[in-house]
Protein backbone atom coordinates (compact mmCIF):
# COMPACT_ATOMS: atom_id res chain seq x y z
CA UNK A 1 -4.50 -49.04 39.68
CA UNK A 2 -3.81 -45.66 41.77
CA UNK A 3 -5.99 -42.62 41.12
CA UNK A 4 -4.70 -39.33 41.03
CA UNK A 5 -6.16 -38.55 44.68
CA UNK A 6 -4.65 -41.86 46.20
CA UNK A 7 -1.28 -41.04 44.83
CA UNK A 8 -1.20 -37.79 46.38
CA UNK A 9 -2.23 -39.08 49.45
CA UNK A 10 0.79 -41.48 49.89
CA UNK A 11 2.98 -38.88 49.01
CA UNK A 12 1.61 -36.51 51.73
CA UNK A 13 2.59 -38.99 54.35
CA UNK A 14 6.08 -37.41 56.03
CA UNK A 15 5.82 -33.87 53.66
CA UNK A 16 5.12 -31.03 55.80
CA UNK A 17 2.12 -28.79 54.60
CA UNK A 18 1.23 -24.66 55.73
CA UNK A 19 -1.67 -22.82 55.46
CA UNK A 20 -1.34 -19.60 53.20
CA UNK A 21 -1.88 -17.48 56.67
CA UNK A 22 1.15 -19.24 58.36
CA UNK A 23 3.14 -19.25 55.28
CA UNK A 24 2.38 -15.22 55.00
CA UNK A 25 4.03 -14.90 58.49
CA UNK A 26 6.94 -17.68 57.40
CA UNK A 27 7.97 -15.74 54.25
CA UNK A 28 8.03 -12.32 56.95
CA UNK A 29 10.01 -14.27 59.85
CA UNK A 30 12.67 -16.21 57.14
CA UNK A 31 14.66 -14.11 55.13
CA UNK A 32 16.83 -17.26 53.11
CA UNK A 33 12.76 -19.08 51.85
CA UNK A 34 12.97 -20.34 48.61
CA UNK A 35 9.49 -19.94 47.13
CA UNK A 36 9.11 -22.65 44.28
CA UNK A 37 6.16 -21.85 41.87
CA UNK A 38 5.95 -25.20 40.36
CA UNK A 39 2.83 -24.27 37.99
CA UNK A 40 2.98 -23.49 34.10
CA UNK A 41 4.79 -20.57 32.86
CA UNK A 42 1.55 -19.59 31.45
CA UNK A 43 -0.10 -20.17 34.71
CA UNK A 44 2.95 -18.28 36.26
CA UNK A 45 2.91 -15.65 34.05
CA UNK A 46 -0.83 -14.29 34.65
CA UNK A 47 -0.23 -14.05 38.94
CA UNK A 48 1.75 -15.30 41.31
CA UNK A 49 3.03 -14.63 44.50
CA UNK A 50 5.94 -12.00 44.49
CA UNK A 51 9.07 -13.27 44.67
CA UNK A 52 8.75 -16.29 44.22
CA UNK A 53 10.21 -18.69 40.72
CA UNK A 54 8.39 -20.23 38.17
CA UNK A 55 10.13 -24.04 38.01
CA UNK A 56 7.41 -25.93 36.17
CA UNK A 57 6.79 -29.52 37.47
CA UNK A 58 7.51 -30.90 34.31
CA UNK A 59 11.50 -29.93 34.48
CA UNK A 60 11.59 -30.05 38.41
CA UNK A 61 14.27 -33.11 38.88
CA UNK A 62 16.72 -31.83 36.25
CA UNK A 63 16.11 -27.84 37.81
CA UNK A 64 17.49 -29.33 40.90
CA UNK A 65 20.53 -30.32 38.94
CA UNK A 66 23.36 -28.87 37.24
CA UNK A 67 24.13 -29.04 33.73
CA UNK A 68 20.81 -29.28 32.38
CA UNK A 69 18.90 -26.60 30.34
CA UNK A 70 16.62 -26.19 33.09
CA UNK A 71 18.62 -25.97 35.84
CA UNK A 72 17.91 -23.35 38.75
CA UNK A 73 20.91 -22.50 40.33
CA UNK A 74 18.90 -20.83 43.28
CA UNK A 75 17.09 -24.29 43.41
CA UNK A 76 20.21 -26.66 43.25
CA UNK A 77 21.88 -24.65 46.04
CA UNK A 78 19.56 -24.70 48.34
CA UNK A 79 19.09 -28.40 50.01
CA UNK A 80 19.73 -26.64 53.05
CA UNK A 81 17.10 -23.72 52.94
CA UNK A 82 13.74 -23.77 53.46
CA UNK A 83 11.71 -24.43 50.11
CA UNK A 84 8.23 -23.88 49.72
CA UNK A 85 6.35 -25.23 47.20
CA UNK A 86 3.02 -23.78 45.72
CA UNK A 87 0.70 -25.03 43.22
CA UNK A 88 -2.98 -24.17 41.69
CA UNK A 89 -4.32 -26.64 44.63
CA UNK A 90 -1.95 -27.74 46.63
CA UNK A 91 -1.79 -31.53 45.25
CA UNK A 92 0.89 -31.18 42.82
CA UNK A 93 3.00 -29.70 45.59
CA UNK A 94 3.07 -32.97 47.39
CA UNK A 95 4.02 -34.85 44.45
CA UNK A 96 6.85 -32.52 43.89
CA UNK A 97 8.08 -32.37 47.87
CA UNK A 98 7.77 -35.90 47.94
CA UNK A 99 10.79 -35.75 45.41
CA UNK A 100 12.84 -33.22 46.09
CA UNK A 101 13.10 -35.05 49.65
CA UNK A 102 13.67 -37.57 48.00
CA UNK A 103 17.08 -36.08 46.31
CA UNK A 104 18.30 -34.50 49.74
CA UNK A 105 16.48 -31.03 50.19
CA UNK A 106 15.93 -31.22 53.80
CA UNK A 107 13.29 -28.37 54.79
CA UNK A 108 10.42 -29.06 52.10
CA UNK A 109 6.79 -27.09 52.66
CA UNK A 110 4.06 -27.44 50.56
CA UNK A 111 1.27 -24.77 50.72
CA UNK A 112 -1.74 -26.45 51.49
CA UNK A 113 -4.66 -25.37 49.86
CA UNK A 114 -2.46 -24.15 47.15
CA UNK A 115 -2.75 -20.73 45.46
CA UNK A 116 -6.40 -21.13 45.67
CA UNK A 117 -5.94 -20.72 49.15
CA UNK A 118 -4.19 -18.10 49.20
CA UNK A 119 -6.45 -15.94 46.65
CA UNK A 120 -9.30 -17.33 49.56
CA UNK A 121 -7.59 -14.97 52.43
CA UNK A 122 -6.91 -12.54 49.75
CA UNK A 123 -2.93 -12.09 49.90
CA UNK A 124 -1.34 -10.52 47.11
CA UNK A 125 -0.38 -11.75 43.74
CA UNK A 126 1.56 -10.01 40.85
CA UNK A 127 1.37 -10.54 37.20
CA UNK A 128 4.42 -11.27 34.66
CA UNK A 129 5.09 -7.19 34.79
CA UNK A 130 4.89 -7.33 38.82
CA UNK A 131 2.06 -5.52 38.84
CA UNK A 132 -0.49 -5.86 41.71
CA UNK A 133 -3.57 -8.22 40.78
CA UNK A 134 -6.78 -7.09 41.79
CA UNK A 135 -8.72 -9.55 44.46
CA UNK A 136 -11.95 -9.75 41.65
CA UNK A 137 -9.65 -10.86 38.46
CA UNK A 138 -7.52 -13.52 41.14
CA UNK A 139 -11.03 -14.63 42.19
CA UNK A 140 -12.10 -15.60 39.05
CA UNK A 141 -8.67 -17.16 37.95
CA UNK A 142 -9.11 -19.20 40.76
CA UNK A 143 -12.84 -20.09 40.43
CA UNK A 144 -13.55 -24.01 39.80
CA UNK A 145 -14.25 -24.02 36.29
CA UNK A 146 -14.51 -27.60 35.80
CA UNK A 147 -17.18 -28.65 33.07
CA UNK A 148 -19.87 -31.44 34.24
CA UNK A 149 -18.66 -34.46 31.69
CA UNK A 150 -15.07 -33.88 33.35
CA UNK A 151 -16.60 -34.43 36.84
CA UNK A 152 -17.78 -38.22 35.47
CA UNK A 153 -21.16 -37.06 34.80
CA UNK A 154 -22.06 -39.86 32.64
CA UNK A 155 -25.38 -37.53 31.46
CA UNK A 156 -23.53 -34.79 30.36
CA UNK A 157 -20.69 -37.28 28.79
CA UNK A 158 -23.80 -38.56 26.51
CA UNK A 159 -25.19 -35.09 25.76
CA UNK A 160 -21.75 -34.42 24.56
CA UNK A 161 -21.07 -36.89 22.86
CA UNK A 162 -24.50 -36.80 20.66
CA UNK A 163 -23.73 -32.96 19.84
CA UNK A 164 -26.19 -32.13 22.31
């Protein structure tokens, strides 16, 4: 069995990966990027990076398609562009390059470090209205929230699980 981490790994082997400061310079130097935000509407909808379109990872494969529901004509016409894929972290990213090379786009990026990243150097993100986000509330968004017992802290997985 695979974890998670291992997976992602693999898949990382032949994707190409950029930094949020040479993407920033990418998206100024390119004028025909494709920015794929590949996170959940809801994640989407609270900031993102202007310009760029929400194509969850769920419906990915058949957005690259036509005739589905989900399909993204801007997405299934451009195997020939550059695409750049961003995530929360940058892991999912891989996952979904590693596919969409798979069905014959031909310049795939993933942004390393993710969105995280790029709240880190403090570029700009929008909400749903494509209004500005201040650099405190993207900090927080961003901030590892993870609770001990979903880190495998076998104490706090006890405490938990005793009402403690």
């Amino acid at each position: 069995m695979k974890t998670f981490n291992q997976i992602v790994e693999k898949c990382r082997e032949g994707i190409t990966e950029m930094f949020p400061w040479d993407l920033e310079e990418f998206l100024e130097q390119r004028d025909n990027v494709l920015l794929i935000d590949i996170r959940e509407p809801y994640e989407y909808d609270t900031m993102h990076i202007q310009g760029s379109v929400n194509v969850p990872r769920g419906i990915l494969e058949t957005a690259c398609e036509w005739n589905y529901e989900e399909t993204e004509p801007d997405l299934v016409q451009a195997r020939e562009r550059p695409v750049v894929l961003v995530c929360r972290s940058g892991n999912r990213t891989i996952l979904s390059a590693h596919m969409l090379k798979d069905m014959g786009y031909q310049e795939v990026i993933s942004l390393k470090t993710g969105l995280r990243g790029w709240c880190d150097y403090e570029l700009p993100f929008v909400d749903i209205e494509e209004k500005p986000v201040d650099q405190d509330t993207a900090d927080h968004y961003f901030a590892d929230k993870t609770m001990p017992y979903q880190r495998g802290d076998m104490d706090a997985i006890i405490k938990l699980l005793n009402g403690e």
